[in-house]
C-alpha atoms as a PDB file:
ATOM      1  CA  UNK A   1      24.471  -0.933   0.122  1.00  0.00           C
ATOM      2  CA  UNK A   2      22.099   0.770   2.302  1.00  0.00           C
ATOM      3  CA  UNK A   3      22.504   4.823   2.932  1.00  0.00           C
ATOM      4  CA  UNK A   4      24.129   5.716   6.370  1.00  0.00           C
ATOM      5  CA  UNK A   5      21.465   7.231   8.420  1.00  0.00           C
ATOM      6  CA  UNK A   6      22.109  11.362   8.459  1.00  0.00           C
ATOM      7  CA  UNK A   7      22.953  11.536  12.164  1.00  0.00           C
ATOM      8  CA  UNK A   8      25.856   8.876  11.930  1.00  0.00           C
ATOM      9  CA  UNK A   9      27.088  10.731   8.467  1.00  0.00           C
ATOM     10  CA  UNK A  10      27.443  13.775  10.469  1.00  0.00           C
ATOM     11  CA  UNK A  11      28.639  12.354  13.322  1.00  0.00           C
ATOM     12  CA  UNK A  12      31.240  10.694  11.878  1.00  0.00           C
ATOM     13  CA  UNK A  13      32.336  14.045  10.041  1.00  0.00           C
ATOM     14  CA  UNK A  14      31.999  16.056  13.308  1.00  0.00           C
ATOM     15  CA  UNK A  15      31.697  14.098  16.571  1.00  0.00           C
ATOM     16  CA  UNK A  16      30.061  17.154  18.603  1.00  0.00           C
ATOM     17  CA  UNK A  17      26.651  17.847  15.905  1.00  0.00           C
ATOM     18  CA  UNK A  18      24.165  18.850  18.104  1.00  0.00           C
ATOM     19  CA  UNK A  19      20.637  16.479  16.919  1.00  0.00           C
ATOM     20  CA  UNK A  20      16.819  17.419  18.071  1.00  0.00           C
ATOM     21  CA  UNK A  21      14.141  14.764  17.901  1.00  0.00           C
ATOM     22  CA  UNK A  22      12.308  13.807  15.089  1.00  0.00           C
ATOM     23  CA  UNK A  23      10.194  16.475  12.666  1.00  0.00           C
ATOM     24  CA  UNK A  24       6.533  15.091  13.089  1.00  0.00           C
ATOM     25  CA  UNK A  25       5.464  13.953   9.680  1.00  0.00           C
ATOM     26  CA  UNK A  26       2.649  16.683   9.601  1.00  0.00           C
ATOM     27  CA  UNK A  27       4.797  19.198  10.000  1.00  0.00           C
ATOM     28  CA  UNK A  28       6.850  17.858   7.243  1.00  0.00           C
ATOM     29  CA  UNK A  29       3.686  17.540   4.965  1.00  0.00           C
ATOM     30  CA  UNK A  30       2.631  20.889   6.033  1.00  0.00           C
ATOM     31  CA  UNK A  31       5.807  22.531   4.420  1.00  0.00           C
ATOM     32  CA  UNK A  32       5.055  20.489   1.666  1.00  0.00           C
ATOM     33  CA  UNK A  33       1.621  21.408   0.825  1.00  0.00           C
ATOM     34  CA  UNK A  34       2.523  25.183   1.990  1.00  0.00           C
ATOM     35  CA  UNK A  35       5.749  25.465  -0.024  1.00  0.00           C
ATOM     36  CA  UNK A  36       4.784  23.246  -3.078  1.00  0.00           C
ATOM     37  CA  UNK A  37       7.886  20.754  -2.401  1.00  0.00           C
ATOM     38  CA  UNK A  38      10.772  19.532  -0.154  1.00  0.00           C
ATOM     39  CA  UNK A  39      13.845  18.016  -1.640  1.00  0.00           C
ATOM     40  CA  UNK A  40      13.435  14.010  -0.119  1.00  0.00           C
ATOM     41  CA  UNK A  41      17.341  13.956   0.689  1.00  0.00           C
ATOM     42  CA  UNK A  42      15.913  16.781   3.465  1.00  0.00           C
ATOM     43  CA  UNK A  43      12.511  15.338   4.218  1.00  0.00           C
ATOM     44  CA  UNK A  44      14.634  11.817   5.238  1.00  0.00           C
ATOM     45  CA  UNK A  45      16.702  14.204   7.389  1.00  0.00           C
ATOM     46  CA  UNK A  46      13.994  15.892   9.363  1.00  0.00           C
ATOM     47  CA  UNK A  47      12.363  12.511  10.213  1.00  0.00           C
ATOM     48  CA  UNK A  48      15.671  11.503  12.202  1.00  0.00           C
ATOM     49  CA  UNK A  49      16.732  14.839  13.106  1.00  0.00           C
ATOM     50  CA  UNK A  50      14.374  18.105  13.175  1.00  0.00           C
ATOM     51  CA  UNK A  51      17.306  20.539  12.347  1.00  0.00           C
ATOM     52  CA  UNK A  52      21.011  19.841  13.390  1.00  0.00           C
ATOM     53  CA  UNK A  53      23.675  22.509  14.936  1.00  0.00           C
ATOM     54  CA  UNK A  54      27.416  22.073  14.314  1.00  0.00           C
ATOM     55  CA  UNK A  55      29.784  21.477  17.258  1.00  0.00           C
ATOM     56  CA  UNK A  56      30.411  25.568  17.489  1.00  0.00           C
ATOM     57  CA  UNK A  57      26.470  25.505  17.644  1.00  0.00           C
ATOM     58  CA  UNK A  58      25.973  26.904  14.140  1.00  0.00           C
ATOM     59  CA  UNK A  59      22.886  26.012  12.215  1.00  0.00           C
ATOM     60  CA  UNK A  60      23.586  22.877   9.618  1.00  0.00           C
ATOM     61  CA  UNK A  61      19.892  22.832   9.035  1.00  0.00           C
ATOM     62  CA  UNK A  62      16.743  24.613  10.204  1.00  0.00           C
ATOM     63  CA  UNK A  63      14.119  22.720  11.565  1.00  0.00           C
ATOM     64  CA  UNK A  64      10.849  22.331   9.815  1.00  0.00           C
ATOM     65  CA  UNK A  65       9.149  24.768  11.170  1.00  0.00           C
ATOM     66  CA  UNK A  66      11.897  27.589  10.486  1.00  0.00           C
ATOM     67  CA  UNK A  67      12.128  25.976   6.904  1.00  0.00           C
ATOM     68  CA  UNK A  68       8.272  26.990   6.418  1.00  0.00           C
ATOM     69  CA  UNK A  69       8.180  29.879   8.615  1.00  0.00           C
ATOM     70  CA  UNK A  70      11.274  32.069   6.800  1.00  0.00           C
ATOM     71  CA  UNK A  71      10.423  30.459   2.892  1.00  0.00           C
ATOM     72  CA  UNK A  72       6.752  31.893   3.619  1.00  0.00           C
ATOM     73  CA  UNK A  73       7.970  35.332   4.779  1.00  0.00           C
ATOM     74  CA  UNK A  74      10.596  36.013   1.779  1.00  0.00           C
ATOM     75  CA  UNK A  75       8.397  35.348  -0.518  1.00  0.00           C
ATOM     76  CA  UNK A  76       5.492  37.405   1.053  1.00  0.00           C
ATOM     77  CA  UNK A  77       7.636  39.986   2.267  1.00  0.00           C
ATOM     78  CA  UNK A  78       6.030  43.365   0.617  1.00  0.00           C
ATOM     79  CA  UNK A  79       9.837  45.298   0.536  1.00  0.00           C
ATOM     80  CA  UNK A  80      11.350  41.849  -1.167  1.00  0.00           C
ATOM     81  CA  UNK A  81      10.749  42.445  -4.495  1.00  0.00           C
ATOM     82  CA  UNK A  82      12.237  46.231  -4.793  1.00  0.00           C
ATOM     83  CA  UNK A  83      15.278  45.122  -3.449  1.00  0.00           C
ATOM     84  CA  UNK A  84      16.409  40.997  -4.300  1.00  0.00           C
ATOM     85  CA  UNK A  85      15.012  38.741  -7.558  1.00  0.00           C
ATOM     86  CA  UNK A  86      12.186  36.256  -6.489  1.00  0.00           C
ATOM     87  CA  UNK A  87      12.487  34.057  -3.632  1.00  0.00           C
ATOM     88  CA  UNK A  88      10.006  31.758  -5.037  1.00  0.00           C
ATOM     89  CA  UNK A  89      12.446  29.835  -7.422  1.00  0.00           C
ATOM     90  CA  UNK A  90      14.658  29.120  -3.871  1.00  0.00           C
ATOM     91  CA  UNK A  91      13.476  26.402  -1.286  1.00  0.00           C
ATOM     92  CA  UNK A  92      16.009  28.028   2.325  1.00  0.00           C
ATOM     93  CA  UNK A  93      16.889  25.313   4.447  1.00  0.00           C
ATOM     94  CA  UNK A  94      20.083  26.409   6.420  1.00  0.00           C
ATOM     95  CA  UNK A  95      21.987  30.037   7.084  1.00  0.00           C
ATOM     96  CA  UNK A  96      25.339  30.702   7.466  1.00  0.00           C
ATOM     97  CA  UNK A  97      25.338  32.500  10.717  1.00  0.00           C
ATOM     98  CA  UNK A  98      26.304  35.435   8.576  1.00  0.00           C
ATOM     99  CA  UNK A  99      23.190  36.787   7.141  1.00  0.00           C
ATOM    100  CA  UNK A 100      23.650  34.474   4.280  1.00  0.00           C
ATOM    101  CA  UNK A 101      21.464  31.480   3.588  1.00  0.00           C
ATOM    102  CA  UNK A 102      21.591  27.828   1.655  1.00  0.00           C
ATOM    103  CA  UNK A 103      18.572  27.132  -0.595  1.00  0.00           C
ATOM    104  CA  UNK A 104      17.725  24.490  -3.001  1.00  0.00           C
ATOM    105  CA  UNK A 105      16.456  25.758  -6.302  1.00  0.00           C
ATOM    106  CA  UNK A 106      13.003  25.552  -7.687  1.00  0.00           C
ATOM    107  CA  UNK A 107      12.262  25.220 -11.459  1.00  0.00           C
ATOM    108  CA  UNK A 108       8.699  24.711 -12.101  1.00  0.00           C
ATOM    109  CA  UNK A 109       7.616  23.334  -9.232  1.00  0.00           C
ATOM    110  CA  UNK A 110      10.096  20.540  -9.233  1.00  0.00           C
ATOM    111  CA  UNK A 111      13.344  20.895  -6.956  1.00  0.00           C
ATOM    112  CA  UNK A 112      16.903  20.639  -8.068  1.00  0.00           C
ATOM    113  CA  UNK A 113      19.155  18.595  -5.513  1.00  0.00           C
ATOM    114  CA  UNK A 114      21.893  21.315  -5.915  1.00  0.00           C
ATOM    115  CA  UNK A 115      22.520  23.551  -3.172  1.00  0.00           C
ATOM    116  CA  UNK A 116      23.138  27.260  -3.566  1.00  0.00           C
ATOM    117  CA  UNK A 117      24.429  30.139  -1.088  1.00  0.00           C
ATOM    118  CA  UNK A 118      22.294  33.316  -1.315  1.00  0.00           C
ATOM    119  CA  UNK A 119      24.100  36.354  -0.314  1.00  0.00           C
ATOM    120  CA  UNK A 120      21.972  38.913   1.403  1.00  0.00           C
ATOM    121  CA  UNK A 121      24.348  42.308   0.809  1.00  0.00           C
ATOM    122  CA  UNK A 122      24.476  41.821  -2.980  1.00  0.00           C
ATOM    123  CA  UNK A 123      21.478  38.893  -3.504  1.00  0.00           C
ATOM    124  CA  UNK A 124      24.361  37.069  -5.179  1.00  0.00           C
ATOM    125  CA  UNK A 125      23.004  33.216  -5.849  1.00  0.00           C
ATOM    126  CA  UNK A 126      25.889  30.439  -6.419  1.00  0.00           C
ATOM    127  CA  UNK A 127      26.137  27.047  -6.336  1.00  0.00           C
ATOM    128  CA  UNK A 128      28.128  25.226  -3.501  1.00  0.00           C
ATOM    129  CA  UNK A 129      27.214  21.774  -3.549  1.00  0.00           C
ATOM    130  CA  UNK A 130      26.233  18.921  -5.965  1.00  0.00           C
ATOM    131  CA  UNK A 131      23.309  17.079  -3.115  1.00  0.00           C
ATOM    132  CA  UNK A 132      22.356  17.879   0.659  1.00  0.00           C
ATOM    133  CA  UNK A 133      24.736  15.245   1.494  1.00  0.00           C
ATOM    134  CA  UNK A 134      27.562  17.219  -0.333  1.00  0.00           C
ATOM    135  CA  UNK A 135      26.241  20.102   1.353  1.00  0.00           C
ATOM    136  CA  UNK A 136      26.448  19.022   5.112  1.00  0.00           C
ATOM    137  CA  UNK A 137      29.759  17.227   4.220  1.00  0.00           C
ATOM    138  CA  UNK A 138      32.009  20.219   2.546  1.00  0.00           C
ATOM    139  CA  UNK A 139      30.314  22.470   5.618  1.00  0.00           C
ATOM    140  CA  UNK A 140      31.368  20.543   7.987  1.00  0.00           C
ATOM    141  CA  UNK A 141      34.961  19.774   6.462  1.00  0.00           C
ATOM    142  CA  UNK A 142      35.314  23.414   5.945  1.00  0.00           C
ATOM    143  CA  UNK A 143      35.081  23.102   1.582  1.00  0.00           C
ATOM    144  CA  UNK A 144      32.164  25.811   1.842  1.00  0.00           C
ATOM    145  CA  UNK A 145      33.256  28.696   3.724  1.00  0.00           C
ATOM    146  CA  UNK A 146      30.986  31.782   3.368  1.00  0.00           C
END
């Protein structure tokens, strides 16, 4: 059975997502080459959707362009390292509205599925969901709650 395309999964979780065009696929290869990789389970999101907002108009996803833009500058920034670990093992996609951000993680290059919350008071790093899917569906049923 085929996958449900991302913008009826979330629709059907939350009527009111808010939906932007689609990522052009340069962009998406840009991050790519600039980052070193992009989880597919996102990639296949940006190419229907480039970034999502809930029905309250928080962020469910960046777009591509944040994605690069914000992974670039944490792991550039020259204050960074004095004050959180690396941000080169994390891959941000999302924030919480909060301060607070979801990442996948990055082990050698190659990136885990699991999502992760990174805490930006205590630089705190714990898993909340299992795959991006998980990820958008306990958000948006209220099972992640930062």
């Amino acid at each position: 059975m085929p996958k449900q395309p991302w913008r009826a999964f979330l629709r059907d979780l939350s009527p009111r997502c808010k939906f932007a065009p689609p990522a052009p696929e340069r962009e998406i290869e840009l991050a790519v080459r600039e980052l070193g990789a992009l989880p597919a389970s996102l990639c296949e999101f940006l190419r229907e959707s480039n970034g999502a907002h809930g029905a309250d108009g928080s962020g469910l996803v960046w777009t591509v362009e944040q994605i690069r833009a914000d992974n670039k500058r944490f792991r550039a920034h020259p204050d960074f390292p004095e004050l959180y670990m690396p941000f080169d093992c994390l891959l941000f996609f999302a924030d919480a509205g909060n301060g607070d951000q979801f990442a996948f993680r990055v082990l050698g290059g190659q990136i885990d599925e699991n999502v992760y919350a990174w805490n930006h008071e205590n630089d705190n790093r714990v898993w909340v969901a299992s795959s991006f899917r998980q990820y958008l569906e306990w958000l948006l049923t209220g099972r992640i709650n930062l």
